[in-house]
Each structure stands twice: as structure tokens, then as C-alpha cells.
PDB file of N, CA and C in Angstrom:
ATOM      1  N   UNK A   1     -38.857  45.452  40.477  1.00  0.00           N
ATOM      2  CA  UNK A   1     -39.699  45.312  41.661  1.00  0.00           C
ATOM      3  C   UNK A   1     -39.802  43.821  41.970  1.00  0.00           C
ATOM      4  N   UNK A   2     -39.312  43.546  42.868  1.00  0.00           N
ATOM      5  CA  UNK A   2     -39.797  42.217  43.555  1.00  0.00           C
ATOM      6  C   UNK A   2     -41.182  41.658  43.564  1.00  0.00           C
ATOM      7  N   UNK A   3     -41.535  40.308  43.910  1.00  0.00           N
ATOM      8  CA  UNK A   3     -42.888  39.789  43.606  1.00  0.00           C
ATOM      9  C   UNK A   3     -43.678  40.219  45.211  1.00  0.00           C
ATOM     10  N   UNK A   4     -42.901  40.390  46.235  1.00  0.00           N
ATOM     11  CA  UNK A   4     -43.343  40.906  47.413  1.00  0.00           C
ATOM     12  C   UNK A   4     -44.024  42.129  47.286  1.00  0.00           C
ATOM     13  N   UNK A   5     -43.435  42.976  46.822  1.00  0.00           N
ATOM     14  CA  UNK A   5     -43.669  44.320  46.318  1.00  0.00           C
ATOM     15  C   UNK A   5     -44.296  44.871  45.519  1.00  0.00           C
ATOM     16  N   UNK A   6     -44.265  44.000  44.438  1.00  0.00           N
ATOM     17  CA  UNK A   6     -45.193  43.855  43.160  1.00  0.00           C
ATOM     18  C   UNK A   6     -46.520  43.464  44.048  1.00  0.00           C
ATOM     19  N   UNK A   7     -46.657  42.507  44.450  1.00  0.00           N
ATOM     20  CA  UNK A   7     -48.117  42.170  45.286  1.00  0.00           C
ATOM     21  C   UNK A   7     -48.487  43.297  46.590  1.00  0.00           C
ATOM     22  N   UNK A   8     -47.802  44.172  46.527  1.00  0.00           N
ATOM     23  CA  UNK A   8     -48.703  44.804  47.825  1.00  0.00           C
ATOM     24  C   UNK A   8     -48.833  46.198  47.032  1.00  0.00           C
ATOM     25  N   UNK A   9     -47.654  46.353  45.868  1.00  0.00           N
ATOM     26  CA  UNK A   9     -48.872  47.446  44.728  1.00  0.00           C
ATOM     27  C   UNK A   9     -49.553  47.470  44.824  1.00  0.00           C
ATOM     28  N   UNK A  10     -49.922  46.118  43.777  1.00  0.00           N
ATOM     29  CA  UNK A  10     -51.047  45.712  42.730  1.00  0.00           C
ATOM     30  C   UNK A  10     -52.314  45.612  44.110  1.00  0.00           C
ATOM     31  N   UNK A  11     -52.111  45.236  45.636  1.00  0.00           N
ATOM     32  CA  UNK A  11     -53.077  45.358  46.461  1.00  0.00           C
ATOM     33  C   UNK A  11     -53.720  46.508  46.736  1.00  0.00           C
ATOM     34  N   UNK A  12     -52.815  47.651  46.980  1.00  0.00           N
ATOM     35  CA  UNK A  12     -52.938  48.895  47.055  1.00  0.00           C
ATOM     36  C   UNK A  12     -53.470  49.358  46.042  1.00  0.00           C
ATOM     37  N   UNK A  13     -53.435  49.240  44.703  1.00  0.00           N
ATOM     38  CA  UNK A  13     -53.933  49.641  43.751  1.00  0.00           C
ATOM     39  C   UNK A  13     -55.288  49.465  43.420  1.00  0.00           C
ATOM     40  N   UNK A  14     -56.306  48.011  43.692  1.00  0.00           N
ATOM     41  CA  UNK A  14     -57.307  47.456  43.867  1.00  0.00           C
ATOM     42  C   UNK A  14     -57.490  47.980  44.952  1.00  0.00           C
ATOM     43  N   UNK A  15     -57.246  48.291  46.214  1.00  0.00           N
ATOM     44  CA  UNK A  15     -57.667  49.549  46.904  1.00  0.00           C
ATOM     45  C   UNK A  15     -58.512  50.558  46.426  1.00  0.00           C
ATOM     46  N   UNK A  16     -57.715  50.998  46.202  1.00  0.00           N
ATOM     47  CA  UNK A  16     -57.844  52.207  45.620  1.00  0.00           C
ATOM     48  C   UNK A  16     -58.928  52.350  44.247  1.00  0.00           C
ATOM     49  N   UNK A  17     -58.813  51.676  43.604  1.00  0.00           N
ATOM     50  CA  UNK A  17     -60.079  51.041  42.550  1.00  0.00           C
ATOM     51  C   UNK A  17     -61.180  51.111  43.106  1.00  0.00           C
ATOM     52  N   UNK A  18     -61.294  50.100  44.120  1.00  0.00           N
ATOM     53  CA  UNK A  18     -62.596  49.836  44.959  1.00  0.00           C
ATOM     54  C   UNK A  18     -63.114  50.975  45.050  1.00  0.00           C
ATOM     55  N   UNK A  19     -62.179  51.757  46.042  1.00  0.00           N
ATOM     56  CA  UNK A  19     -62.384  53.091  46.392  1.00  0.00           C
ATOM     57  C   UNK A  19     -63.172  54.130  45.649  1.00  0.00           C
ATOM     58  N   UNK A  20     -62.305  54.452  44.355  1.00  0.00           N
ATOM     59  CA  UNK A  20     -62.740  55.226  43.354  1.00  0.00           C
ATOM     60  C   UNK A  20     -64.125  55.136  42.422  1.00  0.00           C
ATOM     61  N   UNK A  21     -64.451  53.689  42.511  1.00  0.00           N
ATOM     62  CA  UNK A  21     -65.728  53.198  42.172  1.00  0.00           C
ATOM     63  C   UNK A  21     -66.635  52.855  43.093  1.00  0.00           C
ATOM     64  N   UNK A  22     -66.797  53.782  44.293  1.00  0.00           N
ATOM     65  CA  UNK A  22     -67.643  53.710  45.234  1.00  0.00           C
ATOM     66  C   UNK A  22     -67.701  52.686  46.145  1.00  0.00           C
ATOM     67  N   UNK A  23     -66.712  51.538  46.267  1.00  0.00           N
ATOM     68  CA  UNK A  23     -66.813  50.277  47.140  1.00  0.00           C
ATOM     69  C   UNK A  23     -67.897  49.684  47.282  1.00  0.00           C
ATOM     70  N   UNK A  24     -68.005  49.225  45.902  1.00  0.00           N
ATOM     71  CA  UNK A  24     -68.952  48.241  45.221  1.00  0.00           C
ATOM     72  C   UNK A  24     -68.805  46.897  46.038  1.00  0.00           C
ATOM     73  N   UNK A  25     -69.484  45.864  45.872  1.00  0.00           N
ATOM     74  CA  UNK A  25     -69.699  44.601  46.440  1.00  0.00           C
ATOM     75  C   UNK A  25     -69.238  43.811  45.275  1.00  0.00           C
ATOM     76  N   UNK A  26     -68.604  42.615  45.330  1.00  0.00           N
ATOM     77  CA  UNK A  26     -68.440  41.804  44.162  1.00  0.00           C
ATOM     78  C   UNK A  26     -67.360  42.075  43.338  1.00  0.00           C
ATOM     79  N   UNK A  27     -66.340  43.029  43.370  1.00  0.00           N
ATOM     80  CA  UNK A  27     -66.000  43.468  42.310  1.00  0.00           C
ATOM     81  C   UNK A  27     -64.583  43.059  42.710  1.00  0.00           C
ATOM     82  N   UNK A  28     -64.176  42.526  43.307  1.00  0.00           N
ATOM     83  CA  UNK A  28     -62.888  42.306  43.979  1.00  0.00           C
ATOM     84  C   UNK A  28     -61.756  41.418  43.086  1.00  0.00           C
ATOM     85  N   UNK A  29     -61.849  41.049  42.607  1.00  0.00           N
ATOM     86  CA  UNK A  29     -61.542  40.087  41.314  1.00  0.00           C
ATOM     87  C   UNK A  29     -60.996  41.161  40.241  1.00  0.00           C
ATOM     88  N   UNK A  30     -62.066  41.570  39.890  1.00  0.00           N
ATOM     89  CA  UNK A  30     -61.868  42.602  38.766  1.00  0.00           C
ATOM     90  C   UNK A  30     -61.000  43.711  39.140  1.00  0.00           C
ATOM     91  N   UNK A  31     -61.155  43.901  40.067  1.00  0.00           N
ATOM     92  CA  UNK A  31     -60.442  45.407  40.404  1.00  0.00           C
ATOM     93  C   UNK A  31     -58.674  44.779  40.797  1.00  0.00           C
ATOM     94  N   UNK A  32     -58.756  44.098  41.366  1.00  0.00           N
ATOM     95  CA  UNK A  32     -57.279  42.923  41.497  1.00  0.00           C
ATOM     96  C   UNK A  32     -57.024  42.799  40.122  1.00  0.00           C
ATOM     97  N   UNK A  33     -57.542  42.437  39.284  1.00  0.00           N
ATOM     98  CA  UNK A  33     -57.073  42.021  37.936  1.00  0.00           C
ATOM     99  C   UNK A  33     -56.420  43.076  37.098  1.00  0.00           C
ATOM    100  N   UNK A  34     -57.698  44.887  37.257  1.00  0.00           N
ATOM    101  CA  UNK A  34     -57.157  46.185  36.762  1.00  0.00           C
ATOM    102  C   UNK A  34     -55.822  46.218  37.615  1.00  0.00           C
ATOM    103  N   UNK A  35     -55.753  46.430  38.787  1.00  0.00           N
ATOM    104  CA  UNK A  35     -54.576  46.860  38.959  1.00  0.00           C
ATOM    105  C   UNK A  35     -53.381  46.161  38.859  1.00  0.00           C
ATOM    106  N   UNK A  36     -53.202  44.801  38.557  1.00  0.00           N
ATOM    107  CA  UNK A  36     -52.204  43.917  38.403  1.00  0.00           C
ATOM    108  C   UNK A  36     -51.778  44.710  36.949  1.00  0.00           C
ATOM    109  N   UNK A  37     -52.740  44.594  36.073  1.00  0.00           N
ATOM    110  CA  UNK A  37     -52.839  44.847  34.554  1.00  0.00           C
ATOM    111  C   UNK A  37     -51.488  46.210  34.547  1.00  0.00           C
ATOM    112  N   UNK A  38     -52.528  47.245  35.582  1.00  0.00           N
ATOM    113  CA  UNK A  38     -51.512  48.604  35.862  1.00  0.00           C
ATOM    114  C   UNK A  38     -50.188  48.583  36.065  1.00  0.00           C
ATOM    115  N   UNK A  39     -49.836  47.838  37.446  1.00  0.00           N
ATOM    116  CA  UNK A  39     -48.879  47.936  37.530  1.00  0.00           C
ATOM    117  C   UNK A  39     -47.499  46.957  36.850  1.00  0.00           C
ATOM    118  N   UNK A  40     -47.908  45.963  36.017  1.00  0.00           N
ATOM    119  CA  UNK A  40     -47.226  45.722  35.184  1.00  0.00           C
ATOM    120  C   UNK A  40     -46.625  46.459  34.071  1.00  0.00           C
ATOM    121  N   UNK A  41     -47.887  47.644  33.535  1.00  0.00           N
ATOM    122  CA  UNK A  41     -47.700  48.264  32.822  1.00  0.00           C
ATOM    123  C   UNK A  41     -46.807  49.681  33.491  1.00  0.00           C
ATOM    124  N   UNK A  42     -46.687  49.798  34.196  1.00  0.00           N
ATOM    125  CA  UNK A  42     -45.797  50.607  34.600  1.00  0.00           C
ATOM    126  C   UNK A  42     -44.396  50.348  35.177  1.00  0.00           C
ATOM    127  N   UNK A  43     -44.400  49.119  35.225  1.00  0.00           N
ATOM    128  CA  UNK A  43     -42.981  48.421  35.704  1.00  0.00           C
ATOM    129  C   UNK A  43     -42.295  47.868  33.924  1.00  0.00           C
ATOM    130  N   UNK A  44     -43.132  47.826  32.860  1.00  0.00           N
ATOM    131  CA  UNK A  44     -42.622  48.084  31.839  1.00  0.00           C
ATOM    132  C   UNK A  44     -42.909  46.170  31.340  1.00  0.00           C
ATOM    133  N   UNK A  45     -43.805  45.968  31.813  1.00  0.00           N
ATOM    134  CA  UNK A  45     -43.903  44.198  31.790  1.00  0.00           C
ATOM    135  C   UNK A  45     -44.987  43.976  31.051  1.00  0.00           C
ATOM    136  N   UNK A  46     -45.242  42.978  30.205  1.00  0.00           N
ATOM    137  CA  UNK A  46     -46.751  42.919  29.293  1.00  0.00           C
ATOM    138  C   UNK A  46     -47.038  41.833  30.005  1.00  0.00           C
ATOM    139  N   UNK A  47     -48.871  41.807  29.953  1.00  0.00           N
ATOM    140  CA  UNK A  47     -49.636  40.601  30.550  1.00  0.00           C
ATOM    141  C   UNK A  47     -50.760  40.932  29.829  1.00  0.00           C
ATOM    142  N   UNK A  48     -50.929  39.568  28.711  1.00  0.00           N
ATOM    143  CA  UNK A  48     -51.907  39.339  28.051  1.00  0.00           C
ATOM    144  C   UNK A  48     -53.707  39.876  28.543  1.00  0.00           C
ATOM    145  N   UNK A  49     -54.017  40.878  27.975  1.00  0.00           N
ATOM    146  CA  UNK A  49     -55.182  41.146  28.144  1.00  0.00           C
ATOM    147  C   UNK A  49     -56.444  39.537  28.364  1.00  0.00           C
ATOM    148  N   UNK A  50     -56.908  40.027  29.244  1.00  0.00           N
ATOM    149  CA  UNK A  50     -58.117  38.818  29.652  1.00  0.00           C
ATOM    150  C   UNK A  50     -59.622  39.884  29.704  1.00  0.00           C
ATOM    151  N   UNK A  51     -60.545  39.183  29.335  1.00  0.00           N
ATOM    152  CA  UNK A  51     -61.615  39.663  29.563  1.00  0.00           C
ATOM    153  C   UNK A  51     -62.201  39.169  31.225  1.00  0.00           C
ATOM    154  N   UNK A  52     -63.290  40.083  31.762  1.00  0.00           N
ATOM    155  CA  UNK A  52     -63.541  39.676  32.886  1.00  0.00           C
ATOM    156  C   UNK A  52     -63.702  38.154  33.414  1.00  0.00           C
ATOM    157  N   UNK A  53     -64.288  37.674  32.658  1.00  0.00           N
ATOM    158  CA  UNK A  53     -64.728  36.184  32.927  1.00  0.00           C
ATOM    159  C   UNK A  53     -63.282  35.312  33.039  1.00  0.00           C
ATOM    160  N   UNK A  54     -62.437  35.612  32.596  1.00  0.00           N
ATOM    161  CA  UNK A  54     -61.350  35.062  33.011  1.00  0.00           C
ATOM    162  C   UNK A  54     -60.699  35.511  33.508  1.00  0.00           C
ATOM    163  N   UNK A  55     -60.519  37.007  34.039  1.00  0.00           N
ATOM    164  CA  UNK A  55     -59.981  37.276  35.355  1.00  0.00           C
ATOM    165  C   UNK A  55     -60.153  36.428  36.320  1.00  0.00           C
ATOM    166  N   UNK A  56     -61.723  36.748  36.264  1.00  0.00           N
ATOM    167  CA  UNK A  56     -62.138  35.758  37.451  1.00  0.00           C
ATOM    168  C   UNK A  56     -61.744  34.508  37.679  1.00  0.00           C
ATOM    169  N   UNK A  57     -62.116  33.753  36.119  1.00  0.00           N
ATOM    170  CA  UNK A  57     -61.297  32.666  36.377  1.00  0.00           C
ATOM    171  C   UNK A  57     -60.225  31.982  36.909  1.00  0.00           C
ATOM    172  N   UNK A  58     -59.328  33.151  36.423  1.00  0.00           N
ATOM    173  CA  UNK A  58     -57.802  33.107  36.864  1.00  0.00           C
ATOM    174  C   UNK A  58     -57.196  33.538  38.141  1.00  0.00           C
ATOM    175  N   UNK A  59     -58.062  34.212  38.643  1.00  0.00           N
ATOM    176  CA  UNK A  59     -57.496  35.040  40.089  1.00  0.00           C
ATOM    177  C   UNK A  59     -57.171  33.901  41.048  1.00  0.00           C
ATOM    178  N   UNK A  60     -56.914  33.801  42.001  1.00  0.00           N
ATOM    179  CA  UNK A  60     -56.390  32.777  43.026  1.00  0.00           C
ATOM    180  C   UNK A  60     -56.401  33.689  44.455  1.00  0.00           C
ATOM    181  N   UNK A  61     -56.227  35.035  44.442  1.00  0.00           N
ATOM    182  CA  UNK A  61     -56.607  36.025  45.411  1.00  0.00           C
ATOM    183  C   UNK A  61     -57.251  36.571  45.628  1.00  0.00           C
ATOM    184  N   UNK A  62     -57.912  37.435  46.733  1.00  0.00           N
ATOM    185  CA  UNK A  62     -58.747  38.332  46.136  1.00  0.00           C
ATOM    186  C   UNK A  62     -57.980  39.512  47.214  1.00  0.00           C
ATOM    187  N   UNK A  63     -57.923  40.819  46.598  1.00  0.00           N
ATOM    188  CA  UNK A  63     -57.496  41.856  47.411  1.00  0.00           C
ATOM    189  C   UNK A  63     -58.143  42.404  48.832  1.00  0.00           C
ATOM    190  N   UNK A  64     -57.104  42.824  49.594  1.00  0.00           N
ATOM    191  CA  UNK A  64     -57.633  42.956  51.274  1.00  0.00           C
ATOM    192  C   UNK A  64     -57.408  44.503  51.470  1.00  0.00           C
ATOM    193  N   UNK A  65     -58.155  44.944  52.258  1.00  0.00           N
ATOM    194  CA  UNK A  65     -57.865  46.635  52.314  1.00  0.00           C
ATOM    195  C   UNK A  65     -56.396  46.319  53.142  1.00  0.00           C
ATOM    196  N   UNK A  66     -55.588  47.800  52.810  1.00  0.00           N
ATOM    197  CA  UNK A  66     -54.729  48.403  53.603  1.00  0.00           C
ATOM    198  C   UNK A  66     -55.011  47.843  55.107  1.00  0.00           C
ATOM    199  N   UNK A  67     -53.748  47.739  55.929  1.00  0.00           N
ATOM    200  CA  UNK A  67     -53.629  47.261  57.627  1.00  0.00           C
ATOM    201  C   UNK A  67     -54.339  48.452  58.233  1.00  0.00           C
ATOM    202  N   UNK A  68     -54.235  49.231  57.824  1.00  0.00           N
ATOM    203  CA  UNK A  68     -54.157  50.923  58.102  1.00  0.00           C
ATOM    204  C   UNK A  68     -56.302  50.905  58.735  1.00  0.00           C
ATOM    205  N   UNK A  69     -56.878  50.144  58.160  1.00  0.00           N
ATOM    206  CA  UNK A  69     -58.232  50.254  57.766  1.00  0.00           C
ATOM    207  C   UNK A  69     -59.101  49.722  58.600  1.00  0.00           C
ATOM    208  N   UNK A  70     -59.548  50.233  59.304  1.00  0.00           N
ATOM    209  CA  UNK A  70     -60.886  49.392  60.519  1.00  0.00           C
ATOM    210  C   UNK A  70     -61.393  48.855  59.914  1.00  0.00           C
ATOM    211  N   UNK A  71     -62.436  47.722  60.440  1.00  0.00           N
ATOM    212  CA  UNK A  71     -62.983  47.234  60.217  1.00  0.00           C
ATOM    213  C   UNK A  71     -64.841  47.854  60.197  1.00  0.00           C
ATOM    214  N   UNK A  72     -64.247  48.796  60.885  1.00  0.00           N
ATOM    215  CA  UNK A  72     -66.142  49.601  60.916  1.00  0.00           C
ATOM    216  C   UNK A  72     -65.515  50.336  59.353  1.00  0.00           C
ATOM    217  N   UNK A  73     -64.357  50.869  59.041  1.00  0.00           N
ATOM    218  CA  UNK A  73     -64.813  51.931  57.727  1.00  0.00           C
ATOM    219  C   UNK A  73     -64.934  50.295  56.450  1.00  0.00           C
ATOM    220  N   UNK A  74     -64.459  49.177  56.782  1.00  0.00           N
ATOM    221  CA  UNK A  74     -65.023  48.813  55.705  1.00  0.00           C
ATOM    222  C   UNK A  74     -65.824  48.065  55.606  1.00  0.00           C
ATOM    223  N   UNK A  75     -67.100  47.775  56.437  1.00  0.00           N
ATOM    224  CA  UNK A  75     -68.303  47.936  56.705  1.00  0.00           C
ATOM    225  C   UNK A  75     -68.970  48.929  56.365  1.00  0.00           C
ATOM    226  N   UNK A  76     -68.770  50.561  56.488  1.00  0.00           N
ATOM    227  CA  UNK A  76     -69.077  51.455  55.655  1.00  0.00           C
ATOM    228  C   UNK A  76     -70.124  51.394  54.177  1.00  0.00           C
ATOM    229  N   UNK A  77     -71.407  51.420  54.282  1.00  0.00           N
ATOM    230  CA  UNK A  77     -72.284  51.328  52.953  1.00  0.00           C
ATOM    231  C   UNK A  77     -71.778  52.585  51.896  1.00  0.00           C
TER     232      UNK A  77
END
């Protein structure tokens, strides 16, 4: 998988995280970090486990919903 591709996974995937954990506030970091974690692990690639605090640390992005996604549903409480 390409790094293009690899990044709009791992976006989609933190999606979908968000999602599944009720689209929490704050959590955007973390949930970017689970799904990077994922889809490495399924592309067959290791990446050193981090605890949250250095996710955070380390992130440089933070994940954006799908194009697909109004802006009223993610406003949505």
C-alpha cells in the first residue's frame, strides 16, 4: 500500500473509531493513532506500541471526516 493510501485508510479508520465510540470530543489524536496502529497491522508492518501521551505527542495530524460528510452531521451532538 502506498503512503497516499495508507493515509486515507488509517483516516477512514479514525472515522470510523470516532464513530463507534459515539463521536466523542477530544479524542482525535487517539483514535488517528488506533487506527494507524490497525492498519499497519494488517498490511503486515510493526509500529512500536506508544501509550496515549505520546500518541499525542507524536501525531502531527489530526483526522478529518470522509468528503462524503456535511458539515451539519458533524456538528451532530
Amino acid at each position: 500500500m502506498n503512503q497516499t493510501s495508507q493515509e486515507e485508510a488509517v483516516r477512514l479508520r479514525a472515522y470510523q473509531i470516532w464513530q463507534d465510540e459515539g463521536q466523542p470530543d477530544g479524542q482525535d489524536i487517539v483514535h488517528w493513532h488506533r487506527a494507524a496502529q490497525e492498519i499497519l497491522a494488517e498490511d503486515g508492518q510493526q509500529q512500536p506500541e506508544m501509550d496515549e501521551t505520546e500518541a499525542v505527542t507524536q501525531a502531527t495530524t489530526s483526522p478529518q471526516a470522509p468528503p462524503m460528510l456535511s458539515a451539519a452531521q458533524k456538528s451532530r451532538p
